[in-house]
N, C-alpha and C. Protein backbone atom coordinates (compact mmCIF):
# COMPACT_ATOMS: atom_id res chain seq x y z
N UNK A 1 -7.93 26.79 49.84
CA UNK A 1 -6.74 27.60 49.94
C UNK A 1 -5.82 27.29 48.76
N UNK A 2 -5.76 28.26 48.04
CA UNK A 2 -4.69 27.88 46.53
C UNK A 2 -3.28 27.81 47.21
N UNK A 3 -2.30 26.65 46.76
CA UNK A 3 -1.03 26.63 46.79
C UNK A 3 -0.15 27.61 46.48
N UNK A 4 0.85 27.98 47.22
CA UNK A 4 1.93 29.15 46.43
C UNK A 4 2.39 28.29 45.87
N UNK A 5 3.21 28.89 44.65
CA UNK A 5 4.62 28.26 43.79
C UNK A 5 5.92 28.56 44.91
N UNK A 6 6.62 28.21 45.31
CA UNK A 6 7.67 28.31 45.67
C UNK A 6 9.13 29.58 45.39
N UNK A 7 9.53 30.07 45.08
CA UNK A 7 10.57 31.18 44.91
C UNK A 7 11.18 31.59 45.29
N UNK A 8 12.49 30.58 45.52
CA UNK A 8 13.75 31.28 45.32
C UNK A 8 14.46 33.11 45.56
N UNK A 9 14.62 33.12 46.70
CA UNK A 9 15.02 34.29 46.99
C UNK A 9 16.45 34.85 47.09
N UNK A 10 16.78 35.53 46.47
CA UNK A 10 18.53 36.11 45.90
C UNK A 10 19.19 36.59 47.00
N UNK A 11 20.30 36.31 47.33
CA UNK A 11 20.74 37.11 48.27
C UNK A 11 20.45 38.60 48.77
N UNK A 12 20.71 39.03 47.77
CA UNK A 12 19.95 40.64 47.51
C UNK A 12 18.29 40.74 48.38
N UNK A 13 18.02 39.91 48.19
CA UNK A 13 16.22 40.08 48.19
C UNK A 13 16.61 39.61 49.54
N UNK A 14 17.15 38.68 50.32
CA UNK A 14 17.47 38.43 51.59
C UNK A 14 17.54 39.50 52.50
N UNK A 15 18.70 40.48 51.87
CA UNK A 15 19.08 41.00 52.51
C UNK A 15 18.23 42.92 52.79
N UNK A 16 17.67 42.21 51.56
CA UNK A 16 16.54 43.30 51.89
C UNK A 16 15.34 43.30 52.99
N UNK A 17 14.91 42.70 52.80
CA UNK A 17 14.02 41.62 53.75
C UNK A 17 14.33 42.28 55.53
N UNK A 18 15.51 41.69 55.53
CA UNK A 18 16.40 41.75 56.79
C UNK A 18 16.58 43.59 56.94
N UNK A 19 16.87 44.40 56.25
CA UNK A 19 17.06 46.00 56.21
C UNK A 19 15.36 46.22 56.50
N UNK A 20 14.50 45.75 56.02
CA UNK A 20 13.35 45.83 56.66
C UNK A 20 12.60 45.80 57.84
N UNK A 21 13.05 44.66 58.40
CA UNK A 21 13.06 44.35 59.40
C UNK A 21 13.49 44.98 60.27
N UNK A 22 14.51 45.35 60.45
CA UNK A 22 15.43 46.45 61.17
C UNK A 22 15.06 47.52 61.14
N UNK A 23 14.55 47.81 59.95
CA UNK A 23 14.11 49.08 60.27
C UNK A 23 12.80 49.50 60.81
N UNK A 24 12.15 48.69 60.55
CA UNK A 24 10.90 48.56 61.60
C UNK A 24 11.27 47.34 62.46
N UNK A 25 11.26 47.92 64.35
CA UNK A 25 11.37 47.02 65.08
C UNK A 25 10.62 47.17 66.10
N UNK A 26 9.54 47.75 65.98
CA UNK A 26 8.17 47.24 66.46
C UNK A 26 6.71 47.17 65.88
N UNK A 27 6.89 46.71 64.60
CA UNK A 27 5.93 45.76 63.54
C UNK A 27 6.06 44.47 63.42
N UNK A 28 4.98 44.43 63.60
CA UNK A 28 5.11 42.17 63.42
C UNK A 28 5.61 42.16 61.93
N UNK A 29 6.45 40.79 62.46
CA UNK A 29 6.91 40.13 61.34
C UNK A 29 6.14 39.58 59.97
N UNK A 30 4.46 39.53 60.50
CA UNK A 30 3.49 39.15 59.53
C UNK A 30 3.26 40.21 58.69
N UNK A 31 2.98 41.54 59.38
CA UNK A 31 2.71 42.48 58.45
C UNK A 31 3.43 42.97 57.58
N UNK A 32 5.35 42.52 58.15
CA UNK A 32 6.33 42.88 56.80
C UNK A 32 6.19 41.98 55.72
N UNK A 33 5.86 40.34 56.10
CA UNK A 33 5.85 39.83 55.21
C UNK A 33 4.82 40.09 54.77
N UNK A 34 2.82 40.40 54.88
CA UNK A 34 2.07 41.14 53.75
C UNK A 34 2.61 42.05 53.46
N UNK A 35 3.31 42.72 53.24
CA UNK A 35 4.02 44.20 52.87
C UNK A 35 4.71 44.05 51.46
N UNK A 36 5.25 42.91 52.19
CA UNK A 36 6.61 41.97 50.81
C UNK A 36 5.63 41.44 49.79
N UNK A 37 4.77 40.83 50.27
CA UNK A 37 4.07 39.91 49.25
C UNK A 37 4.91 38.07 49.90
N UNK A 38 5.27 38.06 51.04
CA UNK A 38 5.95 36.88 51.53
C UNK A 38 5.20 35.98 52.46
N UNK A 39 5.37 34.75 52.79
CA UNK A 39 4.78 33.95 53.61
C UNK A 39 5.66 34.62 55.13
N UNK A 40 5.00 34.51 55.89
CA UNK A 40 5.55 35.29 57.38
C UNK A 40 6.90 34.12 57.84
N UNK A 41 6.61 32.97 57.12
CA UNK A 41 7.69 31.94 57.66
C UNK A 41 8.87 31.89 56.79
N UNK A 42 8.35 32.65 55.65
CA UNK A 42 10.09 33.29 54.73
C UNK A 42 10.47 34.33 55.55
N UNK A 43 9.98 35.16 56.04
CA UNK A 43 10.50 36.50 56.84
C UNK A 43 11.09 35.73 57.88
N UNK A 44 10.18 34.86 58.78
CA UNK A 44 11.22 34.33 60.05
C UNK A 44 12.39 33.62 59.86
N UNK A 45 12.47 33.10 59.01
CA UNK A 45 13.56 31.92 58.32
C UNK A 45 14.80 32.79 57.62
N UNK A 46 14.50 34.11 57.56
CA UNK A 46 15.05 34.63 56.75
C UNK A 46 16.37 35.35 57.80
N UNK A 47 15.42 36.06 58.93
CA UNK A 47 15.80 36.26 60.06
C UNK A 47 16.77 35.91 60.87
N UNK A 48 15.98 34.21 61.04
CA UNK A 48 16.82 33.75 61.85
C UNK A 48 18.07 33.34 61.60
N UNK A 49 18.29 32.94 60.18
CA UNK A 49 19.44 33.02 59.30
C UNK A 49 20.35 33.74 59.02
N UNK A 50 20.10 35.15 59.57
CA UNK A 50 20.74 36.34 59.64
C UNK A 50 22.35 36.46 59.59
N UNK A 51 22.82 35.85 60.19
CA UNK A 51 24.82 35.31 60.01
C UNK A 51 25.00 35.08 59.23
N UNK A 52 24.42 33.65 58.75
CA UNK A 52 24.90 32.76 56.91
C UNK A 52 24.36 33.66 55.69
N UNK A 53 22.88 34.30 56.16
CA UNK A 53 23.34 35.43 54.77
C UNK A 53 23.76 36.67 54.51
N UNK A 54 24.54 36.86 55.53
CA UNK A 54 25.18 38.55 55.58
C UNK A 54 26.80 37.60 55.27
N UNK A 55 26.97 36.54 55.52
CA UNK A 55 28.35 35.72 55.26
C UNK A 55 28.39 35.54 53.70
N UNK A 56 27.36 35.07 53.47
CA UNK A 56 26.76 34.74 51.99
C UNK A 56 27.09 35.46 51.30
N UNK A 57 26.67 37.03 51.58
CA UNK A 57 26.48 38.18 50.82
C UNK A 57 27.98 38.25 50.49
N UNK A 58 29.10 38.40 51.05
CA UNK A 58 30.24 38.84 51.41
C UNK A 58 30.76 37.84 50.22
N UNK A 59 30.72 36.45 50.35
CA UNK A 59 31.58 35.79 50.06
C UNK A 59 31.00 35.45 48.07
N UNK A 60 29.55 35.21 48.49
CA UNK A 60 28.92 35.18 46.60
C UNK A 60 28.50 36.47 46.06
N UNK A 61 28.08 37.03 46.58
CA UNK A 61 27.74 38.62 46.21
C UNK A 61 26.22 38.40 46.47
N UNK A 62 25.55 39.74 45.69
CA UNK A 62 24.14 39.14 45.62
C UNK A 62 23.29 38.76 45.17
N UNK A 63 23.87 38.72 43.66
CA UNK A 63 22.81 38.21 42.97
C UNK A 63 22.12 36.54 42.62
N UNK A 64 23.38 35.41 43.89
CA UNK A 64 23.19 34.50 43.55
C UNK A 64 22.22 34.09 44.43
N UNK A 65 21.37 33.06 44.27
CA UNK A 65 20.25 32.20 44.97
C UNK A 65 20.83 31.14 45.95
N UNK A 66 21.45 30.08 45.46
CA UNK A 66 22.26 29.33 46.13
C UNK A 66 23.64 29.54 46.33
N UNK A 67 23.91 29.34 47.63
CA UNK A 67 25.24 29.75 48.09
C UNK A 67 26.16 28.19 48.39
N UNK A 68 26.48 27.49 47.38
CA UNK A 68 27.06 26.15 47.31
C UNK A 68 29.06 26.63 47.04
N UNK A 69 29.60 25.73 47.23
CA UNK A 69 30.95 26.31 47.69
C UNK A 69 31.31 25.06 46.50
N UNK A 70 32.64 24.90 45.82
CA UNK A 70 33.06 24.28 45.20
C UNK A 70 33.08 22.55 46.23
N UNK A 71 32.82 21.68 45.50
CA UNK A 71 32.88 20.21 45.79
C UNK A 71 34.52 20.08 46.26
N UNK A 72 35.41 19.98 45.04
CA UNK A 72 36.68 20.11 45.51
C UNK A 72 37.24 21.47 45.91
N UNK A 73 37.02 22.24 46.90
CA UNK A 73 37.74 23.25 46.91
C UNK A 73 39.00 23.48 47.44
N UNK A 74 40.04 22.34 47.63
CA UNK A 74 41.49 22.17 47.72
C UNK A 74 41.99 22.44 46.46
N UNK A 75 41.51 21.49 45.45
CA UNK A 75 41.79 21.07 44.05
C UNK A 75 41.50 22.54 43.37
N UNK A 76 40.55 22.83 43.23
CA UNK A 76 40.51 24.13 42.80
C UNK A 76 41.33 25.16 42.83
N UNK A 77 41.69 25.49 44.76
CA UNK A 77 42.46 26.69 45.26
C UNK A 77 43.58 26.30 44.79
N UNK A 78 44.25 25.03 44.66
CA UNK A 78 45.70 24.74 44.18
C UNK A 78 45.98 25.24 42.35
N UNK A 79 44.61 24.69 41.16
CA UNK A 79 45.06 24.82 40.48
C UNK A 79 45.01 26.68 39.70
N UNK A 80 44.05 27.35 40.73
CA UNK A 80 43.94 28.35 40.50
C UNK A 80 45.06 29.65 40.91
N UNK A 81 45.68 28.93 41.50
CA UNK A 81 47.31 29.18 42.03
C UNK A 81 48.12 28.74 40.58
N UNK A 82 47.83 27.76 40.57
CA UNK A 82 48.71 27.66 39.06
C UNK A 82 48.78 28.14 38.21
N UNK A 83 47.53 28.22 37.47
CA UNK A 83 46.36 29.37 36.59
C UNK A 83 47.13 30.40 36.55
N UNK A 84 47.25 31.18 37.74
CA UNK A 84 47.59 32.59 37.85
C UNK A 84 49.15 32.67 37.59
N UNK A 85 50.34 31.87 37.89
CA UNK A 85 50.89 31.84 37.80
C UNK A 85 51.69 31.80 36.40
N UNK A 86 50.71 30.82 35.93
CA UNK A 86 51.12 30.15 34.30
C UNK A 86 51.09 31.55 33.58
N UNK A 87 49.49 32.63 34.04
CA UNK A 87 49.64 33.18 32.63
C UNK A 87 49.74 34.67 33.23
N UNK A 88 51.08 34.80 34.51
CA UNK A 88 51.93 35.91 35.29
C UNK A 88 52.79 35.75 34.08
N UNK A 89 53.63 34.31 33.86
CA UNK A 89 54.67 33.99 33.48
C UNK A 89 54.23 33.96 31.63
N UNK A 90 52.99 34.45 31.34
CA UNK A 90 52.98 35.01 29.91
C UNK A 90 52.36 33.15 28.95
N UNK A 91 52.17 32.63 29.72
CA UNK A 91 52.13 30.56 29.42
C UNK A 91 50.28 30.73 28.92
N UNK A 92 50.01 30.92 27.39
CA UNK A 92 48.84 30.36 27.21
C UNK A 92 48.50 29.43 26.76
N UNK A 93 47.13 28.67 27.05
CA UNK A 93 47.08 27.39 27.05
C UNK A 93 45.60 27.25 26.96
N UNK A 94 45.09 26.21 26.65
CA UNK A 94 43.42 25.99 26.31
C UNK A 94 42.81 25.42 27.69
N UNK A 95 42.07 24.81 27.11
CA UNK A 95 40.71 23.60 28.28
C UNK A 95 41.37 22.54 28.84
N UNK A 96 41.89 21.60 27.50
CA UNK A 96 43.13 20.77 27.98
C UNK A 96 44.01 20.55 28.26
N UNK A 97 44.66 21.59 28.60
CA UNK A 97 45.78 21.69 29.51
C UNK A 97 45.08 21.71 30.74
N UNK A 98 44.16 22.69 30.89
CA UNK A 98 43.66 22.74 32.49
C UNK A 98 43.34 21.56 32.69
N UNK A 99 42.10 20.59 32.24
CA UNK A 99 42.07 19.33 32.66
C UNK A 99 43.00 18.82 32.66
N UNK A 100 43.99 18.71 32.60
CA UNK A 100 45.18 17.85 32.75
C UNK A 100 45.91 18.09 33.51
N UNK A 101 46.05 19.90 34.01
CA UNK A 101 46.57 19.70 35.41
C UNK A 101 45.87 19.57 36.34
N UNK A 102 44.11 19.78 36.31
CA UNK A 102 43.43 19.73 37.61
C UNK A 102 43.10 18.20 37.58
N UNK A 103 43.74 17.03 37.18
CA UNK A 103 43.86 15.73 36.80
C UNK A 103 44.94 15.37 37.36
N UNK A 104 45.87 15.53 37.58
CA UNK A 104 48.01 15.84 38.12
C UNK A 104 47.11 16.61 39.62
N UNK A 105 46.54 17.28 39.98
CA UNK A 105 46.63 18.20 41.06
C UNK A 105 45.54 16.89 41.80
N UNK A 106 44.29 16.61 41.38
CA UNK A 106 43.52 15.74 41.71
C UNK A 106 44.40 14.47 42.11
N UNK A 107 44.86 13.88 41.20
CA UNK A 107 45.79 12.73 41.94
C UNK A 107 47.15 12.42 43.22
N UNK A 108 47.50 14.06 43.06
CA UNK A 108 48.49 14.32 44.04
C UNK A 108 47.25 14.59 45.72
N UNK A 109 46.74 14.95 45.82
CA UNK A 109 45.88 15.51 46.94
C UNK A 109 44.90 13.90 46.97
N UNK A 110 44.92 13.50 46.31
CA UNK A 110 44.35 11.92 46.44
C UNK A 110 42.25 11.46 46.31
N UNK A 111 42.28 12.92 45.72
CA UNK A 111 41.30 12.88 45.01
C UNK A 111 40.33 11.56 43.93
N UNK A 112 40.26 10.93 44.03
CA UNK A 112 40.03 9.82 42.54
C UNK A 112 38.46 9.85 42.68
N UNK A 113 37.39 10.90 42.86
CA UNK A 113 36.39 11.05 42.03
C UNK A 113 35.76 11.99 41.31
N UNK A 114 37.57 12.83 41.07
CA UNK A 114 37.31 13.88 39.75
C UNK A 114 37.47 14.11 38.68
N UNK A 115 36.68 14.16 37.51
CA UNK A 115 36.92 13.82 36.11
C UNK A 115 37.52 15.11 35.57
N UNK A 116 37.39 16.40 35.96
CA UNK A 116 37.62 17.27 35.08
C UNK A 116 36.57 17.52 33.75
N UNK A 117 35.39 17.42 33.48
CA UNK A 117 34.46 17.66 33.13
C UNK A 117 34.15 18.91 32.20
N UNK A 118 34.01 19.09 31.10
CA UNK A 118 33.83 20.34 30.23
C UNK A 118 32.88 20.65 31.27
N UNK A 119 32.06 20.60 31.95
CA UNK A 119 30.66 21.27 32.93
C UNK A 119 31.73 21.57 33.83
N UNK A 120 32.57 21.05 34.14
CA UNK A 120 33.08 21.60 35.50
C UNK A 120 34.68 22.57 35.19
N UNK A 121 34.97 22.57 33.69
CA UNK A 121 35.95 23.51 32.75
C UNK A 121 34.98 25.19 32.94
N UNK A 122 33.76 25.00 32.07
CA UNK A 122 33.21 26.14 32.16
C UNK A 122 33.06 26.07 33.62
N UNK A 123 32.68 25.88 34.71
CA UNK A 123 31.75 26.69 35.72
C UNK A 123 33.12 27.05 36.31
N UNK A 124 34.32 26.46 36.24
CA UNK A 124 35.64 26.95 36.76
C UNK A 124 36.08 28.36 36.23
């Protein structure tokens, strides 16, 4: 029996899956997944999951794979309040300014294992 490779399925492709399903609801779940080209235990898994990725969909959209939420997401929502504010009020400013207030915002909320990170500048 040859191994599958593994693959990552997009929200999108989730949620297709699931519109499938539904729409045929008296076909086994095996034959949608030969249909798909899927293991029958991605279709059930996919299924049964049904809440977290229609939540998923809503909140990342669909083209993402993993649905991971920011590490600090206090620190974030605060300085992105600021963000918006700074440049309402016309205030432009580079990379280092932001690290430096999400550094001031990190220490006030009592944060001390966030560096502010050019990796974590861009993905912000």
């Amino acid at each position: 029996m040859a191994s599958r490779k593994r693959k990552p399925l997009s929200i999108k492709e989730k949620l297709n899956i699931l519109a499938v399903v539904d729409g045929n609801p008296k076909r086994k779940r095996v034959d949608i997944a030969n249909e798909l080209g899927l293991p029958a235990s991605t279709v059930n898994t996919v299924v049964s999951k049904r809440k977290e990725i229609e939540t998923n969909a809503l909140v990342f959209g669909g083209a993402t794979k993993q649905a991971r939420g920011a590490r600090h997401g206090e620190l974030e929502e605060a300085l992105l309040k600021w963000f918006k504010q700074a440049r309402a009020s016309g205030v432009n400013f580079d990379g280092s300014v932001l690290k430096e207030k999400a550094l001031d915002i990190a220490d006030v909320l009592g944060i001390n294992d966030f560096t502010a990170s050019s990796g974590w500048i861009s993905r912000f």
